[in-house]
Protein backbone atom coordinates (compact mmCIF):
# COMPACT_ATOMS: atom_id res chain seq x y z
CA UNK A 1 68.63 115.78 95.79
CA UNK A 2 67.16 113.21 97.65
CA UNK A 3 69.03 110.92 100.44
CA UNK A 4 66.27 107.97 99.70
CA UNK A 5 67.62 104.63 100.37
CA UNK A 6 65.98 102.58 97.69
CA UNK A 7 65.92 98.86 98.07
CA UNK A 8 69.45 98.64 95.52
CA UNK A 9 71.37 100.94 98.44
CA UNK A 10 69.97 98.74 101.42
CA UNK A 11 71.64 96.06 98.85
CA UNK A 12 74.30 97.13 98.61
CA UNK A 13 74.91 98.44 102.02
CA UNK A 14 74.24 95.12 102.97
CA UNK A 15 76.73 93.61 100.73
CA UNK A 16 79.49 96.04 102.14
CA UNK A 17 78.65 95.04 105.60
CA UNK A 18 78.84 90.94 104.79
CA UNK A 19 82.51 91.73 103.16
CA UNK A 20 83.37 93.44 106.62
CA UNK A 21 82.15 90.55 108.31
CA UNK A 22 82.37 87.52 106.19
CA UNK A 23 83.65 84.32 107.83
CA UNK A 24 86.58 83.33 106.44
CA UNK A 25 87.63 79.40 105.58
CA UNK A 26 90.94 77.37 104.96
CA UNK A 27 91.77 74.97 102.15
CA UNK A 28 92.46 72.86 102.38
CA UNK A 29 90.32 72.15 105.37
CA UNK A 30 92.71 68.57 106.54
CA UNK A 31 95.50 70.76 108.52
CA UNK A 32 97.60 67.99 107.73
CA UNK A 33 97.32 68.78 103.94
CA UNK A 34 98.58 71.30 102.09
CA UNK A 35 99.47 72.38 98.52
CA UNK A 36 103.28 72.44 97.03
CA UNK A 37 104.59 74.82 94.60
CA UNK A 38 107.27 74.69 92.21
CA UNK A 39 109.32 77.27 91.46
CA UNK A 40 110.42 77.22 87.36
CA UNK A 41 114.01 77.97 86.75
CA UNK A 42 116.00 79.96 85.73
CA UNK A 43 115.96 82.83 88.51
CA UNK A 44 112.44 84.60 88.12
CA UNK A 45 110.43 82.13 86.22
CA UNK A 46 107.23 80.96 87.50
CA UNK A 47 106.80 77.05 87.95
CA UNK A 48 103.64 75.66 86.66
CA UNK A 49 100.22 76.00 88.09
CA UNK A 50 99.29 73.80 90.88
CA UNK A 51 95.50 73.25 91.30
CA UNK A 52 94.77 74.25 94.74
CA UNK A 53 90.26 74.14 94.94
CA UNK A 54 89.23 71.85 92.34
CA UNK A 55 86.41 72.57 89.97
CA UNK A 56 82.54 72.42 91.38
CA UNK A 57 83.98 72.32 95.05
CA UNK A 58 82.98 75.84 96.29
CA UNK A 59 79.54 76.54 95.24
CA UNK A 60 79.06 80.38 95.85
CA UNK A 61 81.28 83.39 93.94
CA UNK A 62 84.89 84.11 96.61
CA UNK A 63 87.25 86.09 97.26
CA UNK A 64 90.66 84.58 97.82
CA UNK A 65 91.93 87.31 101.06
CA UNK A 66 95.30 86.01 101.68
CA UNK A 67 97.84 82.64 101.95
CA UNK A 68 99.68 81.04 104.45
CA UNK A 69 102.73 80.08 103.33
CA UNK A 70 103.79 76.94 105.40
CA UNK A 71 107.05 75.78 104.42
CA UNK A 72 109.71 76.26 102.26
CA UNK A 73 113.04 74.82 100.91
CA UNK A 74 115.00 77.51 101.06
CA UNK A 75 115.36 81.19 102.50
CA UNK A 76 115.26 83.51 99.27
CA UNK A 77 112.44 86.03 98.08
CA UNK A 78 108.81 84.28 97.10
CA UNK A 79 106.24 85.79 94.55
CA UNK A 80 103.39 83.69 94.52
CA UNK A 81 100.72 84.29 92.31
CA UNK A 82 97.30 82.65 92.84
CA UNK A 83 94.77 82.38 89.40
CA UNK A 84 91.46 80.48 88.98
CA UNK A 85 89.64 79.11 85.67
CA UNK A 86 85.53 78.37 85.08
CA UNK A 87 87.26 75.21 84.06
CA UNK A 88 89.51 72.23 84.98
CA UNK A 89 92.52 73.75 82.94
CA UNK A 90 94.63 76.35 84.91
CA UNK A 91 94.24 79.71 84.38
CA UNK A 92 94.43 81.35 81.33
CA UNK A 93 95.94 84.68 81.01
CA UNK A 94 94.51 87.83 82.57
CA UNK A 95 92.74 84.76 84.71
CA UNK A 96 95.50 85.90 87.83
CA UNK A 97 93.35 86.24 91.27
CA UNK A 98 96.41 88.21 93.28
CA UNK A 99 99.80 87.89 93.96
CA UNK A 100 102.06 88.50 97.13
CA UNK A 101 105.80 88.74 97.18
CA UNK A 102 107.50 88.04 100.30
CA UNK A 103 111.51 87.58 101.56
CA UNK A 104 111.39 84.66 103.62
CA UNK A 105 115.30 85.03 105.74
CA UNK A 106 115.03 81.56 107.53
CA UNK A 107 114.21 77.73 107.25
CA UNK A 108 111.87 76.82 108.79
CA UNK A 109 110.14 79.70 108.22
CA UNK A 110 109.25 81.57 111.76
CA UNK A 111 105.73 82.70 111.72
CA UNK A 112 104.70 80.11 109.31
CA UNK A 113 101.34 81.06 110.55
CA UNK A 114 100.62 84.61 108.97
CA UNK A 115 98.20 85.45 107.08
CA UNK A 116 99.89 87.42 103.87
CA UNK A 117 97.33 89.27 102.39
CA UNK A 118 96.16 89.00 98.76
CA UNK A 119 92.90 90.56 97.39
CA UNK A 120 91.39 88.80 94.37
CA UNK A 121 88.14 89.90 92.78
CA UNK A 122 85.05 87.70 92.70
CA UNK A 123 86.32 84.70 91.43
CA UNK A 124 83.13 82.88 90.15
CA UNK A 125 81.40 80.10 91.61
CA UNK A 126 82.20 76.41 90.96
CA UNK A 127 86.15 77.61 89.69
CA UNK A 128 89.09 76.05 90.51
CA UNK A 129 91.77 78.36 91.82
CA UNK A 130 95.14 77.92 91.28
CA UNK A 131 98.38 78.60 92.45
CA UNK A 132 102.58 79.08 91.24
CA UNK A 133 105.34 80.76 92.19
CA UNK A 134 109.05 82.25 91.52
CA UNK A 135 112.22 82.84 93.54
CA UNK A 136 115.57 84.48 93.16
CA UNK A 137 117.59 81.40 93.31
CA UNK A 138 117.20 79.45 89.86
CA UNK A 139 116.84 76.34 91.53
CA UNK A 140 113.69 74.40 91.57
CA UNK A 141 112.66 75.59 95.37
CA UNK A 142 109.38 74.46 96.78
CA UNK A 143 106.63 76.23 99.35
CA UNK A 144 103.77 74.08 101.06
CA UNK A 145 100.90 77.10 100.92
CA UNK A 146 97.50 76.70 102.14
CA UNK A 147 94.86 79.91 101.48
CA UNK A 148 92.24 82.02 103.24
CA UNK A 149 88.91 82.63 101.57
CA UNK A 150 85.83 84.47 102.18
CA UNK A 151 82.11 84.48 100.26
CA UNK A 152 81.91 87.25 97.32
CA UNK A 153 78.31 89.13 97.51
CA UNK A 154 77.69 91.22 94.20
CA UNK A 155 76.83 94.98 94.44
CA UNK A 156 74.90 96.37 91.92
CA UNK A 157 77.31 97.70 90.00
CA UNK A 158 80.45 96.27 90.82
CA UNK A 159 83.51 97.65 88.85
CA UNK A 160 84.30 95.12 86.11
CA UNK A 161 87.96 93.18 86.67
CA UNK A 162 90.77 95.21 84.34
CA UNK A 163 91.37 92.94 81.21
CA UNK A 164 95.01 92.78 81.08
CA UNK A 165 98.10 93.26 83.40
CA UNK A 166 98.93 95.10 85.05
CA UNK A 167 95.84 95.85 86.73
């Protein structure tokens, strides 16, 4: 068996080694701006989907790698899901980019600067991403959420995304 590394390996290789080392960016990039969420009620309903990148703004394939979750109304358990369309409509289904749940025990929230992980999947160029959210209360609570990206680089054969929850 040969070890060869044909010009697709070096590829990919190199791809591999860009993820590692990617730059990552902030949007919004104003830090005075940031997106609000809506949680849907009852208890455990998501809110509707808040555009967070508009459509045609990012001009390369991403990977959303986490949000920052800036404020909130109240202290309860968070799952935010972030989603992106190829269009200006929010996301359709099986369109979800990640998701983080997180118990957030006091307002104002007291790292409001940590990064909470979320690992989406080469979300196309050009999309808008989107973003929504439920809680345990019922009520309508709000979060102020900004999000961490980084540049997707294709591999030759990437593994395709799973077409339906829950993977």
């Amino acid at each position: 068996m040969s070890l060869l590394l044909t010009p697709r390996v070096i590829r990919d290789i190199s791809a591999l080694e860009h993820y590692q080392h990617s730059r990552w960016r902030v949007y919004p990039q104003v830090v005075t701006d940031s997106v609000e969420l809506a949680a849907g009620t009852p208890a455990n309903t998501f809110g509707d989907w808040v555009q967070i990148i508009p459509i045609d703004t990012i001009p390369f394939s991403l990977n959303v790698i986490g949000v920052v979750i800036e404020e909130v109304s109240v202290a309860t358990t968070y799952h935010i899901q972030l989603g992106y369309s190829t269009t200006a409509d929010p996301p359709g289904a099986n369109y979800e980019a990640g998701e983080r749940r997180v118990r957030l025990v006091t307002v104002p929230i007291a790292r409001a600067t940590e990064l909470l992980a979320i690992q989406s999947q080469n979300i196309p160029a050009n999309s808008s991403v989107w973003g929504r959210f439920k809680t345990a209360t019922g009520d309508e609570d709000t979060a102020d959420i900004s999000i961490v990206l980084s540049r997707h680089v294709e591999v030759s054969s990437p593994v395709p995304k799973w077409p339906a929850f829950p993977w």
